[in-house]
C-alpha atoms as a PDB file:
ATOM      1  CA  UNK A   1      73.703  60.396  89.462  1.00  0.00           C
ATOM      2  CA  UNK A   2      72.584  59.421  93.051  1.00  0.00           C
ATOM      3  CA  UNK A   3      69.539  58.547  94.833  1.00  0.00           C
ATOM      4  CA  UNK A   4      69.945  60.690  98.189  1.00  0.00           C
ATOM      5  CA  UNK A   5      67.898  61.304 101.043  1.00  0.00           C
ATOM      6  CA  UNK A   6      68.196  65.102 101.558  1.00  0.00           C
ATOM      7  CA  UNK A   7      66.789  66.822 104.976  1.00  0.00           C
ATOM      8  CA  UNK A   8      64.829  70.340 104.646  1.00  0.00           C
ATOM      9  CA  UNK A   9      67.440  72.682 106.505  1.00  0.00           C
ATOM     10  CA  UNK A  10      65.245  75.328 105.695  1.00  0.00           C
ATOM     11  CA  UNK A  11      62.296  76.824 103.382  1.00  0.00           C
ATOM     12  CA  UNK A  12      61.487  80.016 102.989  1.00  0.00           C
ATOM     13  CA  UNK A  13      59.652  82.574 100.851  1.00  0.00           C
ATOM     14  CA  UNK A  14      61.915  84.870  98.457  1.00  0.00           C
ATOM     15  CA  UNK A  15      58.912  86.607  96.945  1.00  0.00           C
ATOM     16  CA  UNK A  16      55.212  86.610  95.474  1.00  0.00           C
ATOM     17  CA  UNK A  17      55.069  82.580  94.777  1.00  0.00           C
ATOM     18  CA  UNK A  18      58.793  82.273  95.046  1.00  0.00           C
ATOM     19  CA  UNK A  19      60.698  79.799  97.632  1.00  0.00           C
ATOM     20  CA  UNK A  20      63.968  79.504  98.489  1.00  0.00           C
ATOM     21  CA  UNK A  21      64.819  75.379  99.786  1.00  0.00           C
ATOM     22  CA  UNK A  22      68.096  74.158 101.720  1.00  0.00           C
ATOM     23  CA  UNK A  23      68.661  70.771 101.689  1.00  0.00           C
ATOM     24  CA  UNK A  24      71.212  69.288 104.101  1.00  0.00           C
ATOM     25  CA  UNK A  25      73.272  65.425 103.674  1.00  0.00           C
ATOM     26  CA  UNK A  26      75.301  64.837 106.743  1.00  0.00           C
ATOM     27  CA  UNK A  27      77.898  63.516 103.926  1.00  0.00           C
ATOM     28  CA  UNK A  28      79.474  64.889 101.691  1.00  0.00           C
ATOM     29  CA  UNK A  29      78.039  65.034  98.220  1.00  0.00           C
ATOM     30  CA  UNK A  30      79.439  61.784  96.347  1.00  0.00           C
ATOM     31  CA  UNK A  31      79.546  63.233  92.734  1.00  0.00           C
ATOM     32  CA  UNK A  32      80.683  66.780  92.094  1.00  0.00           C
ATOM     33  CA  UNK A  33      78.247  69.707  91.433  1.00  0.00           C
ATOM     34  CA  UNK A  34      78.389  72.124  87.676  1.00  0.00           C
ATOM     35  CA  UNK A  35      76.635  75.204  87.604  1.00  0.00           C
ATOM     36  CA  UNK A  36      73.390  74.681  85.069  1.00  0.00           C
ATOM     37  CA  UNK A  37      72.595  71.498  86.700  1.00  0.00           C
ATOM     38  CA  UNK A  38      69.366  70.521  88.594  1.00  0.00           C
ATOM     39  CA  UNK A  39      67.993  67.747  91.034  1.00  0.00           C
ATOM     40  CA  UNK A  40      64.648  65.631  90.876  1.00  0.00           C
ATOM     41  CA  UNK A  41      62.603  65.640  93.708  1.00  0.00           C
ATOM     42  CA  UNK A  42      60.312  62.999  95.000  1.00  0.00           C
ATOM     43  CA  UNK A  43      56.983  64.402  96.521  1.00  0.00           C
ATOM     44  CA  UNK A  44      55.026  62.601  99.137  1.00  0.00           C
ATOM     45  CA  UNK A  45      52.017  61.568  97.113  1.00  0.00           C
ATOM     46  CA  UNK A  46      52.940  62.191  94.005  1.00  0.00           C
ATOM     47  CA  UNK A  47      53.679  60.128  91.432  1.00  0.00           C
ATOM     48  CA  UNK A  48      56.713  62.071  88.956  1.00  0.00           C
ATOM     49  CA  UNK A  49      59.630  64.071  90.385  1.00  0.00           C
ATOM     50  CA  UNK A  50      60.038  67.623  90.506  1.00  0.00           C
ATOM     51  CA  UNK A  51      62.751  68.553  88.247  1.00  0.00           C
ATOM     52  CA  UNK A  52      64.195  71.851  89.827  1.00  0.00           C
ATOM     53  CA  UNK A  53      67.348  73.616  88.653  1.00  0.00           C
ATOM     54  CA  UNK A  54      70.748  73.805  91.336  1.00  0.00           C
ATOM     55  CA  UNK A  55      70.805  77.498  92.718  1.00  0.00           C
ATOM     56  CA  UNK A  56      73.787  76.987  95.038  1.00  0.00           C
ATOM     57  CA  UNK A  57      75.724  74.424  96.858  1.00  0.00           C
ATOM     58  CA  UNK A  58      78.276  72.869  99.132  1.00  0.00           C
ATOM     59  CA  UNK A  59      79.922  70.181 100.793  1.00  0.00           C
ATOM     60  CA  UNK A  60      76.970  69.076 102.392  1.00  0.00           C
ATOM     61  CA  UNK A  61      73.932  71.542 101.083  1.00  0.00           C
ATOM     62  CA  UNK A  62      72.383  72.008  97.934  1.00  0.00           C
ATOM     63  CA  UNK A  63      69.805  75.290  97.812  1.00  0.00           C
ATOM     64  CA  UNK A  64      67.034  75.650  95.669  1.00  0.00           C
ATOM     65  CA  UNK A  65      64.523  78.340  94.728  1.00  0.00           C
ATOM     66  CA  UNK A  66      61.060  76.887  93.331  1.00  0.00           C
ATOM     67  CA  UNK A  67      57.785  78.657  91.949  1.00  0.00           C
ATOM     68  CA  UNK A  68      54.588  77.544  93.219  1.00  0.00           C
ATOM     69  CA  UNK A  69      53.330  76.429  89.835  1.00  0.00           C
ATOM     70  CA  UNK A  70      50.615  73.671  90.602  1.00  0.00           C
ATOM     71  CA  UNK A  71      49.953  71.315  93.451  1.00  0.00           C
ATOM     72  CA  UNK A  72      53.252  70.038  93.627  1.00  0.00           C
ATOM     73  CA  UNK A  73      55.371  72.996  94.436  1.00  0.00           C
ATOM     74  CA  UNK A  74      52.437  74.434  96.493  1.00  0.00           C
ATOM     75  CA  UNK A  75      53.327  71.366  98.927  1.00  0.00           C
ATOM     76  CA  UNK A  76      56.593  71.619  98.732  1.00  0.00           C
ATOM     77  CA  UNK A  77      56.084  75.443 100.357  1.00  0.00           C
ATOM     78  CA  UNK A  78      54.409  73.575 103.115  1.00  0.00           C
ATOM     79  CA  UNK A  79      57.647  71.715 103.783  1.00  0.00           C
ATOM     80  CA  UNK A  80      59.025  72.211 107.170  1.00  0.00           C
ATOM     81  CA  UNK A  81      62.667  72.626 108.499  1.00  0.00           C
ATOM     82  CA  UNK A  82      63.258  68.367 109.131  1.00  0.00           C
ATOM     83  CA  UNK A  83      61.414  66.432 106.662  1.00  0.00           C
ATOM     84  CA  UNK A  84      62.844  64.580 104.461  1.00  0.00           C
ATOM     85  CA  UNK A  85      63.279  64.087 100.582  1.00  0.00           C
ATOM     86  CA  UNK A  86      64.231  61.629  98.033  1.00  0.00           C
ATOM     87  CA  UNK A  87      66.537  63.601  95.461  1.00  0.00           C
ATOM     88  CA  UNK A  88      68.254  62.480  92.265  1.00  0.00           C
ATOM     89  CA  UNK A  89      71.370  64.315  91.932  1.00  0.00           C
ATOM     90  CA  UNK A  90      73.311  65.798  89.892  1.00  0.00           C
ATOM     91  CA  UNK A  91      71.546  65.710  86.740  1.00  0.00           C
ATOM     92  CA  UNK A  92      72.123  66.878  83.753  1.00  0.00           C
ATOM     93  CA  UNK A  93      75.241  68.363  81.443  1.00  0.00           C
ATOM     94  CA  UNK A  94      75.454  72.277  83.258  1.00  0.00           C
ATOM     95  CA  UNK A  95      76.997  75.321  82.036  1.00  0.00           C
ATOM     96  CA  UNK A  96      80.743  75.161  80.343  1.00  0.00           C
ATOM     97  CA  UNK A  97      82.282  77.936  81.667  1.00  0.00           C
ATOM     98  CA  UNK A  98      85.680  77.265  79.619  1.00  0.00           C
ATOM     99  CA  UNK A  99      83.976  79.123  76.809  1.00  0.00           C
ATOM    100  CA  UNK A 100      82.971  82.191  78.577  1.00  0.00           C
ATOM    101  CA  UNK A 101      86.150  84.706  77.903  1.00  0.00           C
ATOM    102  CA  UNK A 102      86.690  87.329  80.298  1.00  0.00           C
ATOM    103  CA  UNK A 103      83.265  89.588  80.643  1.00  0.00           C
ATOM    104  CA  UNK A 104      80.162  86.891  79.707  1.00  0.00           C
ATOM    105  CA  UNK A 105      76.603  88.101  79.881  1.00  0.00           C
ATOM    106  CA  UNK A 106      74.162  85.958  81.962  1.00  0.00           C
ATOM    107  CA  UNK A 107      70.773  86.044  81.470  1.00  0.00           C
ATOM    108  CA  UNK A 108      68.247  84.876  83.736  1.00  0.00           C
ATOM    109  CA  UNK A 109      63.863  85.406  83.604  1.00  0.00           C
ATOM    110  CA  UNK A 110      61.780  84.121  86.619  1.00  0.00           C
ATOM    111  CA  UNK A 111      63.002  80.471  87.722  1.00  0.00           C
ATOM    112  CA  UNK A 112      65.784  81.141  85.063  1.00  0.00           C
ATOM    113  CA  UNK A 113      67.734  83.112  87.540  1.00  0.00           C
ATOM    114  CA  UNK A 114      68.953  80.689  90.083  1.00  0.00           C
ATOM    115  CA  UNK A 115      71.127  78.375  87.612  1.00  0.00           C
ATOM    116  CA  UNK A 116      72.077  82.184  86.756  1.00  0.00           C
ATOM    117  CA  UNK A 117      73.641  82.931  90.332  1.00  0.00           C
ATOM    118  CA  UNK A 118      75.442  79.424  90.968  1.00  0.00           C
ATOM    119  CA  UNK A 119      76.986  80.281  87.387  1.00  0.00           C
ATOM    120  CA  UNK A 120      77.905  83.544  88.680  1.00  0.00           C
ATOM    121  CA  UNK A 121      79.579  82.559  91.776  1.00  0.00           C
ATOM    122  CA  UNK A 122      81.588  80.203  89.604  1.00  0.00           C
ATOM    123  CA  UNK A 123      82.530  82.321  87.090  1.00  0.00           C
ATOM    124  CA  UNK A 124      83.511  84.872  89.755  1.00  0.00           C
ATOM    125  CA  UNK A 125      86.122  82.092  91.306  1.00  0.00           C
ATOM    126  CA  UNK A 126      87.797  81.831  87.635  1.00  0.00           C
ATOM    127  CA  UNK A 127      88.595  85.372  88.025  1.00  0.00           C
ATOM    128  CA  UNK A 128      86.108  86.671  85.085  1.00  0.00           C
ATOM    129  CA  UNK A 129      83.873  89.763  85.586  1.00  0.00           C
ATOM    130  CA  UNK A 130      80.296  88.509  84.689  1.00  0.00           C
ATOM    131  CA  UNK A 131      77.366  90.677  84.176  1.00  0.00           C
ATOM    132  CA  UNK A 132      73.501  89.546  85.603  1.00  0.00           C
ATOM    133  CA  UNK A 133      70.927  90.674  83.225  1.00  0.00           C
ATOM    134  CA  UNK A 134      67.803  89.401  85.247  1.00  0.00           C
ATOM    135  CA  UNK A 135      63.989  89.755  83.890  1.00  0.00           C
ATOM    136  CA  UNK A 136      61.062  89.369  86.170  1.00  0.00           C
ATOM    137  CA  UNK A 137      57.247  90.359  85.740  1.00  0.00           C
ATOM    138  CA  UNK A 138      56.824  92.960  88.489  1.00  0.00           C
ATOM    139  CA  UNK A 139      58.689  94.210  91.519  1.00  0.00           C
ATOM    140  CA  UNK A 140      56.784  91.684  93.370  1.00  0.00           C
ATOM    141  CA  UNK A 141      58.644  88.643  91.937  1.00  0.00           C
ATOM    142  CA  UNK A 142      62.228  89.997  92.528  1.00  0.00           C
ATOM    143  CA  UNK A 143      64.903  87.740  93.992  1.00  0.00           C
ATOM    144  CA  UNK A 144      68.434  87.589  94.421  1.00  0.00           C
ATOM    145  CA  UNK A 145      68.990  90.717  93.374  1.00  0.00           C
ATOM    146  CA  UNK A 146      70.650  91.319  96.926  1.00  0.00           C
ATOM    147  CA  UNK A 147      72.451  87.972  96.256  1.00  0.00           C
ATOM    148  CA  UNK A 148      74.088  88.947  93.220  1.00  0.00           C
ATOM    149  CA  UNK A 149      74.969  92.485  94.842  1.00  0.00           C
ATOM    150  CA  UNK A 150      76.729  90.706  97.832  1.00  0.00           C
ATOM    151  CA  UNK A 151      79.002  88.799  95.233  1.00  0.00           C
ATOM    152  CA  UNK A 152      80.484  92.231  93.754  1.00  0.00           C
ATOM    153  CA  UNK A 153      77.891  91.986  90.920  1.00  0.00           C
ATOM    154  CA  UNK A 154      75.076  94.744  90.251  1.00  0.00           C
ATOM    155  CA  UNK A 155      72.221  93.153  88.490  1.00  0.00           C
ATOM    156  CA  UNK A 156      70.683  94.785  85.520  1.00  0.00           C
ATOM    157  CA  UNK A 157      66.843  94.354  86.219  1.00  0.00           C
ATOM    158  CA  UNK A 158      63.675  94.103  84.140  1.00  0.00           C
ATOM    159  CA  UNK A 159      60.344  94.118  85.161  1.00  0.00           C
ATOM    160  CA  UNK A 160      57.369  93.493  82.388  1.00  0.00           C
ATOM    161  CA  UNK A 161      54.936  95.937  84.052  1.00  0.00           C
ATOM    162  CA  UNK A 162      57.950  98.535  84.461  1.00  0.00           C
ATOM    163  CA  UNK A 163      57.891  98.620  88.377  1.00  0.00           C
ATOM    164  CA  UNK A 164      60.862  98.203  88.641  1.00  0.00           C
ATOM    165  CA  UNK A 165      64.540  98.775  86.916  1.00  0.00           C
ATOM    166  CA  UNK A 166      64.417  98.817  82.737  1.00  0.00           C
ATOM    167  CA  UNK A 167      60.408  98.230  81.231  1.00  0.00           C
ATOM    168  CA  UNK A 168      60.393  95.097  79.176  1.00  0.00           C
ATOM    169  CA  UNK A 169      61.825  92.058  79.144  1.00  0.00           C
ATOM    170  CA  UNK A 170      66.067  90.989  79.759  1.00  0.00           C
ATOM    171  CA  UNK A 171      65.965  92.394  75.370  1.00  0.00           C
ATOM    172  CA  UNK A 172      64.963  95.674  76.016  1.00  0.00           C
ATOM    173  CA  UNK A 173      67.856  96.119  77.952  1.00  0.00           C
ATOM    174  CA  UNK A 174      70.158  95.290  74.610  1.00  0.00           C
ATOM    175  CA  UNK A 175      67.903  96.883  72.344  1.00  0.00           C
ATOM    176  CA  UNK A 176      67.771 100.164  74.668  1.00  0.00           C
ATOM    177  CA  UNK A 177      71.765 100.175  74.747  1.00  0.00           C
ATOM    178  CA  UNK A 178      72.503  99.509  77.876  1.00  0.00           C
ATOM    179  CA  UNK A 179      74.937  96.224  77.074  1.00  0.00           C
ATOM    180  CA  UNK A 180      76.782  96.484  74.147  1.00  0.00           C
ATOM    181  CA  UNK A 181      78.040  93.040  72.548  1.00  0.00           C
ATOM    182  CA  UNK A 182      81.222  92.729  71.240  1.00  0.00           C
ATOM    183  CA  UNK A 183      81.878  89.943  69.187  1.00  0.00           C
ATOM    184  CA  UNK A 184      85.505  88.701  69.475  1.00  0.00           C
ATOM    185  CA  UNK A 185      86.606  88.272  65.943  1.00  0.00           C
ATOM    186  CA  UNK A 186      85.207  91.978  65.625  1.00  0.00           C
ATOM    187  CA  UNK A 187      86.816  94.683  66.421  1.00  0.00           C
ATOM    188  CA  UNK A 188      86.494  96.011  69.801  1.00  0.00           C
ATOM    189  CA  UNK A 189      85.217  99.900  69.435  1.00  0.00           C
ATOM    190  CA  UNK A 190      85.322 101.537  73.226  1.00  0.00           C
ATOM    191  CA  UNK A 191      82.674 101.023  74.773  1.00  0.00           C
ATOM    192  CA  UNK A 192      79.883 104.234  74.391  1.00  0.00           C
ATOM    193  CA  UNK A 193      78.525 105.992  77.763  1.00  0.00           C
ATOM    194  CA  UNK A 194      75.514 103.971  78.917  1.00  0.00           C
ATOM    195  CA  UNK A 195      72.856 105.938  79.700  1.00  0.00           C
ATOM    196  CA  UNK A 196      71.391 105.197  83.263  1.00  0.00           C
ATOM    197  CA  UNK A 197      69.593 102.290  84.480  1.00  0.00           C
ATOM    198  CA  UNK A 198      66.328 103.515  84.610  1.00  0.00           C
ATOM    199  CA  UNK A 199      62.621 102.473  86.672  1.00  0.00           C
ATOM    200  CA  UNK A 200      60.507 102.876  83.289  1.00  0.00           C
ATOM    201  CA  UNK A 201      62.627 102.876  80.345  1.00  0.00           C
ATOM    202  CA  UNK A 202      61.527 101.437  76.967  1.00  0.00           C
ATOM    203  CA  UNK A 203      63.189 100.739  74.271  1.00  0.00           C
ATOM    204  CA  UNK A 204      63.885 103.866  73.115  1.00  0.00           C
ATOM    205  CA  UNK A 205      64.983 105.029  76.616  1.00  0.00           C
ATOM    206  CA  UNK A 206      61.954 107.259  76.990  1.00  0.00           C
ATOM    207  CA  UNK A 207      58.891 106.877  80.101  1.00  0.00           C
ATOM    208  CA  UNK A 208      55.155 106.065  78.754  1.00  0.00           C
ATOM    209  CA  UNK A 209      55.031 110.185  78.767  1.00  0.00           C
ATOM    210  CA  UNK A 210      58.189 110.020  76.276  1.00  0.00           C
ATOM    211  CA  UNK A 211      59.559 112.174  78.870  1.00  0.00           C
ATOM    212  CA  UNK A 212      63.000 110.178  80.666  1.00  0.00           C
ATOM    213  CA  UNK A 213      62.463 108.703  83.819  1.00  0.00           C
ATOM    214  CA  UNK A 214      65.429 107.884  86.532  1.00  0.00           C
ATOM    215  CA  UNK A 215      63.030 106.197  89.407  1.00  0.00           C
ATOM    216  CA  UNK A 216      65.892 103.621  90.380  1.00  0.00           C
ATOM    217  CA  UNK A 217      68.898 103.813  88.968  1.00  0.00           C
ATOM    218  CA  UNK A 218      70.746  99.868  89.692  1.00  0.00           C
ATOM    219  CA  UNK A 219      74.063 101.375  88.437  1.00  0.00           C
ATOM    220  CA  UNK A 220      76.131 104.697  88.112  1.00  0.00           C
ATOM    221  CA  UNK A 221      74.624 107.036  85.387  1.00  0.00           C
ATOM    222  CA  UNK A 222      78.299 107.430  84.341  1.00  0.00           C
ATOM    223  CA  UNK A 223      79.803 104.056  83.943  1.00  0.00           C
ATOM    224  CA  UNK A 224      80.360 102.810  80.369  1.00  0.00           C
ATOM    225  CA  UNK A 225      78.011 100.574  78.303  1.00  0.00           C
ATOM    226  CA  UNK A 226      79.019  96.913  79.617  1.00  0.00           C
ATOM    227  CA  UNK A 227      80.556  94.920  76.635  1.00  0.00           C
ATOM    228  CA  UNK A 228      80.078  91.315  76.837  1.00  0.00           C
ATOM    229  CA  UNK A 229      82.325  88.220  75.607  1.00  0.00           C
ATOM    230  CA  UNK A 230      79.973  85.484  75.803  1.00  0.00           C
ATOM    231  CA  UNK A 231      76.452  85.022  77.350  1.00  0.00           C
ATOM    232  CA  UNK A 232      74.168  82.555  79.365  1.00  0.00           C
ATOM    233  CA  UNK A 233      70.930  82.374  79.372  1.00  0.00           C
ATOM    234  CA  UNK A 234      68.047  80.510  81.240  1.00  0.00           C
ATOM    235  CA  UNK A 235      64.310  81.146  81.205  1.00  0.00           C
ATOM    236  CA  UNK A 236      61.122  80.893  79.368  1.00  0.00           C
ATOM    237  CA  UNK A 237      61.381  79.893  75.180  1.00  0.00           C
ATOM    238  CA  UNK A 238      60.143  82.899  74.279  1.00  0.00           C
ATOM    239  CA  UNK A 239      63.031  84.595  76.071  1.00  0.00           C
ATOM    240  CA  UNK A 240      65.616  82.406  74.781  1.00  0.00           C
ATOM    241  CA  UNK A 241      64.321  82.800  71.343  1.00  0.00           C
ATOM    242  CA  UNK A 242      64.223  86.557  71.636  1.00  0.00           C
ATOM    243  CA  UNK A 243      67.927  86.504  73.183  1.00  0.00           C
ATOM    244  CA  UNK A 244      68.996  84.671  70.164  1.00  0.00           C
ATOM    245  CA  UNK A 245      67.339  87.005  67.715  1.00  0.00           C
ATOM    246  CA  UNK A 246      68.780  90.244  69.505  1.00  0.00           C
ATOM    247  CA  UNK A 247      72.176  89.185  69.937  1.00  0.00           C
ATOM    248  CA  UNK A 248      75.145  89.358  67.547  1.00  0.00           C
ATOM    249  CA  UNK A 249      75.062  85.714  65.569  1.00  0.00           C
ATOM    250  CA  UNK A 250      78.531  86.053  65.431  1.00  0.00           C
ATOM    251  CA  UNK A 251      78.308  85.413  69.793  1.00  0.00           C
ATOM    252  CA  UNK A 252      78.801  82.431  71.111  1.00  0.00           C
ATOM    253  CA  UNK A 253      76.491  81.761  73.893  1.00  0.00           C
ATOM    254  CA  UNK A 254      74.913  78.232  75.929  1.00  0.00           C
ATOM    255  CA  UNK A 255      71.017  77.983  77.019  1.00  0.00           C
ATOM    256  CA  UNK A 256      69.494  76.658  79.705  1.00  0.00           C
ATOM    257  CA  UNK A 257      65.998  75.185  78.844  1.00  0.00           C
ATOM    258  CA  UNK A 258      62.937  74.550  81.132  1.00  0.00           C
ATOM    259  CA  UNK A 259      60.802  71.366  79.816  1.00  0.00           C
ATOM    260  CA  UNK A 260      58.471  68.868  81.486  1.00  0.00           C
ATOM    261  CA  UNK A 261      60.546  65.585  82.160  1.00  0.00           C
ATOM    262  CA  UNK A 262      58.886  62.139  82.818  1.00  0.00           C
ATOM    263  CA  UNK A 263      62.392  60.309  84.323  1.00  0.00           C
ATOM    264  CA  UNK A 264      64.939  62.709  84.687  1.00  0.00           C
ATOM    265  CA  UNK A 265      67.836  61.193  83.725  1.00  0.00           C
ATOM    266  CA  UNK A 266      67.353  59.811  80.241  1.00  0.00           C
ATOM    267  CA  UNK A 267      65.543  56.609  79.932  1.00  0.00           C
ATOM    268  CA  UNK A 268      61.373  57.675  79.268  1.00  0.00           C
ATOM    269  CA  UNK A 269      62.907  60.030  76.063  1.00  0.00           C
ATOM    270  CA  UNK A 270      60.033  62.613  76.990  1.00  0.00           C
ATOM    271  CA  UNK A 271      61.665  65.706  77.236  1.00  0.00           C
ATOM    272  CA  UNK A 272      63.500  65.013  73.694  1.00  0.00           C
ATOM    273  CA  UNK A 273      63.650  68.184  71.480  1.00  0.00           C
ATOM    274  CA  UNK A 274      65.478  68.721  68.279  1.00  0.00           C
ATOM    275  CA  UNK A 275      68.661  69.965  67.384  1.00  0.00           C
ATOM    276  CA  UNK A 276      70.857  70.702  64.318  1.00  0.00           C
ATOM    277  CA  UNK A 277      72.987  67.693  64.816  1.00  0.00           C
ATOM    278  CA  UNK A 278      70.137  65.380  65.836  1.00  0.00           C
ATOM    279  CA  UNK A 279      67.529  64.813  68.687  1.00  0.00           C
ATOM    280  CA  UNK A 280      68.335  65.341  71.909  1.00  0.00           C
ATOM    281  CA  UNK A 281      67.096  65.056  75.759  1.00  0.00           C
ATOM    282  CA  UNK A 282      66.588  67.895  77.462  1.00  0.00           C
ATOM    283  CA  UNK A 283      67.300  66.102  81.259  1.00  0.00           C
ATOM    284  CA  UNK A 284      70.175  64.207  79.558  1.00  0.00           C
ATOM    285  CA  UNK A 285      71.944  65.773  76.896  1.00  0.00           C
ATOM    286  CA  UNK A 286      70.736  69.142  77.976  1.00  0.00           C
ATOM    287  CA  UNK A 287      69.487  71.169  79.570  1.00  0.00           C
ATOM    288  CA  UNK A 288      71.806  73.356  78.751  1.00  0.00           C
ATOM    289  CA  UNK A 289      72.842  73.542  74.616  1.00  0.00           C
ATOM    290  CA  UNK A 290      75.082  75.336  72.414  1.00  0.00           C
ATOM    291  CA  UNK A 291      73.836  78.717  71.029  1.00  0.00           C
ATOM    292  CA  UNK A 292      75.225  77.308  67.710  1.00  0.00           C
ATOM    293  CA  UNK A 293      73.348  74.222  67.629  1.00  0.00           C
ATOM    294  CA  UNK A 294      69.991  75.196  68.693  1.00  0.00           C
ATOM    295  CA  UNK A 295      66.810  74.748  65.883  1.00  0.00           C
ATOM    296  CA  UNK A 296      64.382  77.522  66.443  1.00  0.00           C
END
C-alpha cells in the first residue's frame, strides 16, 4: 500500500448517477495492480476516505467508475480534469484468477460491475473465454456494456424494471436457462440451445402478457446455452446471497463484497464480518472471499 497523489485526467458521466474517474501519476505505479482490488480516496473536506473498487489500469492510470451515493461522491462528480487527490493504493486481496478454469462466469450488479471488467480484461490475457452476466435497475443505469463488447465479450444484461435485456435480476438469467453451470467433477452434458436473450423475459421466459417477447436480443437466438467453469461475483448482499443459492454448491466461485470501511487497510477492524474459519476484514482480508468459506 501507498499514499499517492493522483491527478484527475478526466471525469465523466457513464449514466443516470454513474461516473467514470481517470487518475493520472507521472510515475509509474510502485506496487502492482490485481483485478478485485480498490483505492481509498481522500475528499477535500471530508473526514473518511472513499473506498472505491479498481475498474481499470496502467502504467501510470488507474480508472474508476463511482455512484453518486451521498455528499461525498456528489463532489467528487464536481471534480475537474487537474485537481488533485490523495489515494491509498492498492488495497485489498483481489480476484484469484488461478482458480477460474477455462469458461468462468462473472457477475457484476450496479457498482459491482467495474471490478467485473478489470477481471475480464485479465482473464481475457490468460487466454480463458469469460462470460459478463451484468444486472442493473433500468436502462438508465447501463454502463460498460460497450466496454465489455469492445473486448470480444457480449454481456448478458438485466434490468429490474425489464427495460432492458432479461427482466429480473443477474438470477433470472440462470433460473430462465440462459447459462447453464457445469460443475467440473460432473459430467459435462452438451450444452442445450439457449433460447434468445430477450428485452422482457421472466423467469419462465414469457413477457408480463405470457406471450414471448424478443425487444433486444444481446446475443444470437441460435448459439448454445453458455456453460460456465467457475464464477465471480460483485454487487449488493442480496445479490451475492441469491447467486449462492442459485448456483450449483458443487461450483467453486470468489465474491466481491461492498461494506462501509473506517481505515481501509486494516487497523480500525470496522468492516470485520464473519466467516467459517474465523472473522475477517472486509478492506484487509477481503474484499473478495471464497464461495466455500462464506457464512450466510
Amino acid at each position: 500500500m501507498q499514499d499517492i497523489t493522483l491527478e484527475v485526467r478526466n471525469n465523466r458521466k457513464l449514466a443516470d448517477q454513474t461516473y467514470e474517474m481517470v487518475l493520472h501519476d507521472m510515475d509509474r505505479f510502485p506496487e502492482t495492480i490485481r483485478p478485485g482490488q480498490f483505492i481509498n480516496l481522500k475528499l477535500d473536506g471530508y473526514y473518511l476516505r472513499r473506498p472505491i473498487s479498481i475498474c481499470d489500469w496502467t502504467e501510470h492510470t488507474v480508472t474508476i467508475v463511482y455512484k453518486i451515493a451521498g455528499r461525498g461522491t456528489e463532489a467528487m462528480s464536481q471534480y475537474e480534469t487537474g485537481k488533485t487527490i490523495s489515494v491509498l493504493m492498492p488495497l485489498g486481496n483481489g480476484f484469484n484468477t488461478g482458480k477460474s478454469g477455462e469458461r468462468p462466469l462473472l457477475a457484476g450488479g450496479g457498482a459491482g460491475v467495474p471490478p467485473m471488467y478489470g477481471l475480464c480484461k485479465e482473464l481475457l490475457a490468460e487466454g480463458k473465454k469469460p462470460i459478463a452476466l451484468l444486472g442493473f435497475n433500468s436502462a438508465e443505469e447501463i454502463f460498460y456494456a460497450d466496454a465489455f463488447r469492445a473486448l470480444g465479450v457480449r454481456p448478458v444484461i438485466t434490468t429490474a424494471d425489464g427495460s432492458r435485456g432479461i427482466k429480473g435480476f443477474v438470477t433470472d438469467a440462470l433460473r430462465a436457462g440462459i447459462l447453464h453451470t457445469t460443475a467440473a467433477e460432473s459430467p459435462c452434458p452438451e450444452p442445450t440451445v439457449s433460447r434468445s436473450f430477450c428485452a422482457g423475459v421472466k423467469a419462465d421466459g414469457k413477457g408480463a402478457a405470457g406471450e414471448p417477447i424478443c425487444a433486444e436480443s444481446e446475443t444470437d437466438g441460435n448459439d448454445a446455452a453458455l456453460p460456465f467453469t467457475y464464477f465471480y461475483a460483485c454487487g449488493p448482499i442480496s445479490m451475492l446471497r441469491a447467486l449462492n443459492e442459485a448456483i450449483d454448491s458443487r461450483m467453486g466461485g470468489q465474491m466481491s463484497f461492498e461494506q462501509r470501511m473506517g481505515c481501509g487497510f486494516g487497523a480500525c477492524m470496522g468492516c470485520t464480518c464473519k466467516t467459517k474459519y474465523g472473522a475477517k476484514r472486509i478492506c484487509k482480508e477481503g474484499p473478495v472471499l471464497e464461495r466455500s468459506e462464506i457464512s450466510w
